[in-house]
Each structure stands twice: as structure tokens, then as C-alpha cells.
C-alpha atoms as a PDB file:
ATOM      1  CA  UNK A   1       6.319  19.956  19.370  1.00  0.00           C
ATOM      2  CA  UNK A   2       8.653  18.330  17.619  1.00  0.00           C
ATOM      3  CA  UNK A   3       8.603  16.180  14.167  1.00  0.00           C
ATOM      4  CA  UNK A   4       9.195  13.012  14.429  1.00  0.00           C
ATOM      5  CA  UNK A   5       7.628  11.817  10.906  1.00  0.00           C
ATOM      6  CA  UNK A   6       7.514  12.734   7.542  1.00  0.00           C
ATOM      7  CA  UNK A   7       5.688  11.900   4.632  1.00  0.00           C
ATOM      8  CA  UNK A   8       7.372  11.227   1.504  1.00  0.00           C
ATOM      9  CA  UNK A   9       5.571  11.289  -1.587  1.00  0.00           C
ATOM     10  CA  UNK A  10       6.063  10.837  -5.825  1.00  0.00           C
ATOM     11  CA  UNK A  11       4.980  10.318  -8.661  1.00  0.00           C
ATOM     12  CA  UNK A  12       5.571   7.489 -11.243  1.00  0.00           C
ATOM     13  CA  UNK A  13       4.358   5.147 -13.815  1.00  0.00           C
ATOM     14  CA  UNK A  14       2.054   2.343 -12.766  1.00  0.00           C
ATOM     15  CA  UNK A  15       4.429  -0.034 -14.020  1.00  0.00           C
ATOM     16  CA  UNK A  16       7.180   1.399 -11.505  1.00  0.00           C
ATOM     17  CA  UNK A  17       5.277   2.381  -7.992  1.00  0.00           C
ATOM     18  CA  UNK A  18       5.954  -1.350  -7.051  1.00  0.00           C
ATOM     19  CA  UNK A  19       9.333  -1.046  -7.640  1.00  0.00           C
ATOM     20  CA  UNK A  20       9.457   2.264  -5.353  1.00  0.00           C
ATOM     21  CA  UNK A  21       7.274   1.477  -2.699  1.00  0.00           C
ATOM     22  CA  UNK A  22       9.869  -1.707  -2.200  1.00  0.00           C
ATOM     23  CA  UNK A  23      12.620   0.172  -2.423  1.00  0.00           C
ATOM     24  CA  UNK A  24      11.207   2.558   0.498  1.00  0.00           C
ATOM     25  CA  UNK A  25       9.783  -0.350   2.670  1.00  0.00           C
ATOM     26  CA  UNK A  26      13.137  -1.793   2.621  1.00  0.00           C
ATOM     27  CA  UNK A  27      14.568   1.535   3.406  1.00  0.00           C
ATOM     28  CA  UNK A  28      12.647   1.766   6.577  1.00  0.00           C
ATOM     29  CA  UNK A  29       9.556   3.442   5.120  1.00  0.00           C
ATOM     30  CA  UNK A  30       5.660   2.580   5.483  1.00  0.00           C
ATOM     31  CA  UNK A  31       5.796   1.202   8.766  1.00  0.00           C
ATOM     32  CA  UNK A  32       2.932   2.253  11.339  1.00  0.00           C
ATOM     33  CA  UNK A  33       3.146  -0.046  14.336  1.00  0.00           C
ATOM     34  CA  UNK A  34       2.907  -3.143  13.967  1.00  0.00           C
ATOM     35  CA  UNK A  35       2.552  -3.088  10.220  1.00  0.00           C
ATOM     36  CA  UNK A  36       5.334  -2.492   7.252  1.00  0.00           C
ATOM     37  CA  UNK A  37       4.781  -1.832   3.707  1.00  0.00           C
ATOM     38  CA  UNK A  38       1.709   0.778   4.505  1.00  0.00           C
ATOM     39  CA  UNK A  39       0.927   3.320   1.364  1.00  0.00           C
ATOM     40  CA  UNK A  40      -1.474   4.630  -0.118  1.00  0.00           C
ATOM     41  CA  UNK A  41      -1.347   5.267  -3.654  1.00  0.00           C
ATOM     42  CA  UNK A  42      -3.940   7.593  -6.146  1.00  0.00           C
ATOM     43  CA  UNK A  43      -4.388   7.953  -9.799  1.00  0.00           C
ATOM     44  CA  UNK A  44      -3.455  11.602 -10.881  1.00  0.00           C
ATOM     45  CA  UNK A  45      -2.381  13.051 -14.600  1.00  0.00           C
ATOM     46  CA  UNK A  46       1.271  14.667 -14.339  1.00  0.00           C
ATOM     47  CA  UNK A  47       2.441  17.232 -17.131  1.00  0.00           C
ATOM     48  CA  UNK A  48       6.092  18.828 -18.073  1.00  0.00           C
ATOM     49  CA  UNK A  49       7.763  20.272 -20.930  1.00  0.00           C
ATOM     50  CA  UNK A  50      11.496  19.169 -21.060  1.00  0.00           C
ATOM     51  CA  UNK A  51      14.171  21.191 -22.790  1.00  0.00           C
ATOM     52  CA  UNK A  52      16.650  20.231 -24.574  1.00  0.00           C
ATOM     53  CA  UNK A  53      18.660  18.544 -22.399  1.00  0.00           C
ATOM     54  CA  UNK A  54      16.125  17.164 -21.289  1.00  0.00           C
ATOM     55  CA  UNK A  55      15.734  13.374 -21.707  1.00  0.00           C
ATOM     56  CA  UNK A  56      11.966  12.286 -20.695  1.00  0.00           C
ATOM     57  CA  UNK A  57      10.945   9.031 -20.130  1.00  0.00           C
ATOM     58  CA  UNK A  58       7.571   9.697 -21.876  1.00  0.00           C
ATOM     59  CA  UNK A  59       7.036  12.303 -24.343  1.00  0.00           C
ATOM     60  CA  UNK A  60       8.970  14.700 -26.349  1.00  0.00           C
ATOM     61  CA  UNK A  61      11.623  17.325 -25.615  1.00  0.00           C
ATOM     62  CA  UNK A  62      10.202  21.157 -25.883  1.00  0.00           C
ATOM     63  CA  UNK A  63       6.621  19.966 -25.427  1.00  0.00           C
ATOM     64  CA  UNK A  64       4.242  20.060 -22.640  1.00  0.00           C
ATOM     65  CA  UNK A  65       3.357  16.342 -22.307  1.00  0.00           C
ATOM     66  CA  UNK A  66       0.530  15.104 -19.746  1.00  0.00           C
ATOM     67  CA  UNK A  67       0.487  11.596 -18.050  1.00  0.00           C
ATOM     68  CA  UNK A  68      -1.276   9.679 -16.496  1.00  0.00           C
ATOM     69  CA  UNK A  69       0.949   8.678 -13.371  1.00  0.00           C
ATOM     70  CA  UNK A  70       0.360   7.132 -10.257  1.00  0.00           C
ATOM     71  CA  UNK A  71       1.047   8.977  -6.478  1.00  0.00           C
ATOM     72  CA  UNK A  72       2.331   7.160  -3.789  1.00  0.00           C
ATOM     73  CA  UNK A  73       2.728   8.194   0.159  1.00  0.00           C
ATOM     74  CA  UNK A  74       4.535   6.483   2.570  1.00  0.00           C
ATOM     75  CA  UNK A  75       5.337   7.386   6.249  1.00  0.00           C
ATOM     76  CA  UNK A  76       8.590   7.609   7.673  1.00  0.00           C
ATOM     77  CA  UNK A  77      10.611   8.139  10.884  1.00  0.00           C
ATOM     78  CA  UNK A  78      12.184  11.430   9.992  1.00  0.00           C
ATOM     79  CA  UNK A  79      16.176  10.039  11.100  1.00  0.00           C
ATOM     80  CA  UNK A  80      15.531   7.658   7.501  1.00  0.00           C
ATOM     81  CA  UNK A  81      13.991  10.170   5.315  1.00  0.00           C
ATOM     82  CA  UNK A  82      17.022  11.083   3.328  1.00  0.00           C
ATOM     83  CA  UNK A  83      17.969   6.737   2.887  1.00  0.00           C
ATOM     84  CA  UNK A  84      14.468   6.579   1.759  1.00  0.00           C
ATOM     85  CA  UNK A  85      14.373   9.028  -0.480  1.00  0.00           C
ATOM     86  CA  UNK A  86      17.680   8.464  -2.068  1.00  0.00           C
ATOM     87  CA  UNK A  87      15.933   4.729  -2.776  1.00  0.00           C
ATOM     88  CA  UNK A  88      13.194   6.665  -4.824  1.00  0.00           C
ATOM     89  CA  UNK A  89      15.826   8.064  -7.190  1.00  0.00           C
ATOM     90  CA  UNK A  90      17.390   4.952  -7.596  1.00  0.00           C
ATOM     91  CA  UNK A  91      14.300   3.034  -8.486  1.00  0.00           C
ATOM     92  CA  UNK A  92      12.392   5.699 -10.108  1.00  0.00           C
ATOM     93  CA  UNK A  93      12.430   6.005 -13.767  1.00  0.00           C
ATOM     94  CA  UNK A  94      12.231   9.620 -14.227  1.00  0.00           C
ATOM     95  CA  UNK A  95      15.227  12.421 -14.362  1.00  0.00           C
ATOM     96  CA  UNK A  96      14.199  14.413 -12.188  1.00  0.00           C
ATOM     97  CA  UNK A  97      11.148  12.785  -9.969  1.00  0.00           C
ATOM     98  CA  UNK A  98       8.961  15.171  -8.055  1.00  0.00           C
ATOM     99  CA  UNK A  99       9.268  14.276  -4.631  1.00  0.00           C
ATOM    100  CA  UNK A 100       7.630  15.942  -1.726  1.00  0.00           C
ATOM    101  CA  UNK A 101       8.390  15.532   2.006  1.00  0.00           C
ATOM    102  CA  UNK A 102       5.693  16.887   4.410  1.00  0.00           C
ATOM    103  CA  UNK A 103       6.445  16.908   8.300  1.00  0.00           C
ATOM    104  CA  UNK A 104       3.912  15.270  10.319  1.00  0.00           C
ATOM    105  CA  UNK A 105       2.925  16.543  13.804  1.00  0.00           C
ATOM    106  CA  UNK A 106       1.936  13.311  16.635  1.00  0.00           C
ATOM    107  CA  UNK A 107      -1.479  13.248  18.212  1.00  0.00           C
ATOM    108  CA  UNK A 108       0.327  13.088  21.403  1.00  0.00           C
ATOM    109  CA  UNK A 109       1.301  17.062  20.685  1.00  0.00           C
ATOM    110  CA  UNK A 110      -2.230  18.116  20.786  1.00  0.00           C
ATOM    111  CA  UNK A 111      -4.226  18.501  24.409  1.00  0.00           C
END
């Protein structure tokens, strides 16, 4: 087997994850077949503590802050996934956004 895909997600604000997810579809990301732009995005609460050189978009230095953020997952060709994801830092608000890349295996791998 080999990967061929990955999927890239992050966390962010509401009032960003537009912002991202257009950033990545330009960069090649989201697009399943015949469709671009495909994501799915979820409502989930987010929490750090920043030190002190630290400077957090929400929140306060030296605390633990939670958030309520939004996730978003796109799927990408795996030859892209470093474009894409260097898209997300531009466009994301955040320091230091939590990004996670997860390889995906085809259905054409399995008998």
C-alpha cells in the first residue's frame, strides 16, 4: 500500500475557518473527484496556557484559557500537503495553530 492522501486538519475561530478552508482549496486541497472545496467542519472547545512569550490571540498569558473553536478537515493529494499547509499558517490567526496530518489508505488497497 502506499499513501496517496492525507488529511489535514485545525483548529480556528469561526470567524477565520473561511478564510482557511480558501486558502487550502486554492492550494489544491478539498478536492474529491469531481468536486473542490469539500470539508467538513465541527464545533469543539480548544484550551492552552501561553507563557510569557507567548502572545495569544484570545486569552491571557500564564493562564489556561478554553475556546470555543471550530475544526476543519480537508483532503489532500499527499505531493501538496506541505503548500497546503503552509497556506493554513498564513491565514490562520493563531501562533502556533495545531495542525494534524493523518495518512489515508485507498479502498483500492483492500481485497
Amino acid at each position: 500500500m502506499s499513501i496517496q492522501n492525507v488529511k489535514i486538519s485545525v483548529t480556528a475561530p469561526l470567524e477565520n475557518i473561511n478564510d482557511i478552508r480558501d486558502a487550502m482549496a486554492k492550494a489544491g486541497a478539498g478536492v474529491i473527484g469531481n468536486y473542490s472545496y469539500c470539508s467538513i467542519t465541527s464545533k469543539c472547545i480548544g484550551t492552552f496556557k501561553g507563557n510569557n512569550n507567548s502572545d495569544p490571540y484570545f486569552g491571557e498569558k500564564n493562564k489556561v484559557n478554553i475556546v470555543e473553536e471550530i475544526k476543519l478537515e480537508m483532503i489532500c493529494d499527499i505531493s501538496i500537503a506541505k503548500e497546503v499547509i503552509k497556506k493554513i499558517r498564513i491565514a490562520h490567526p493563531y501562533e502556533e495553530p495545531a495542525i494534524e496530518i493523518i495518512p489515508l489508505l485507498d479502498e483500492k488497497d483492500f481485497q
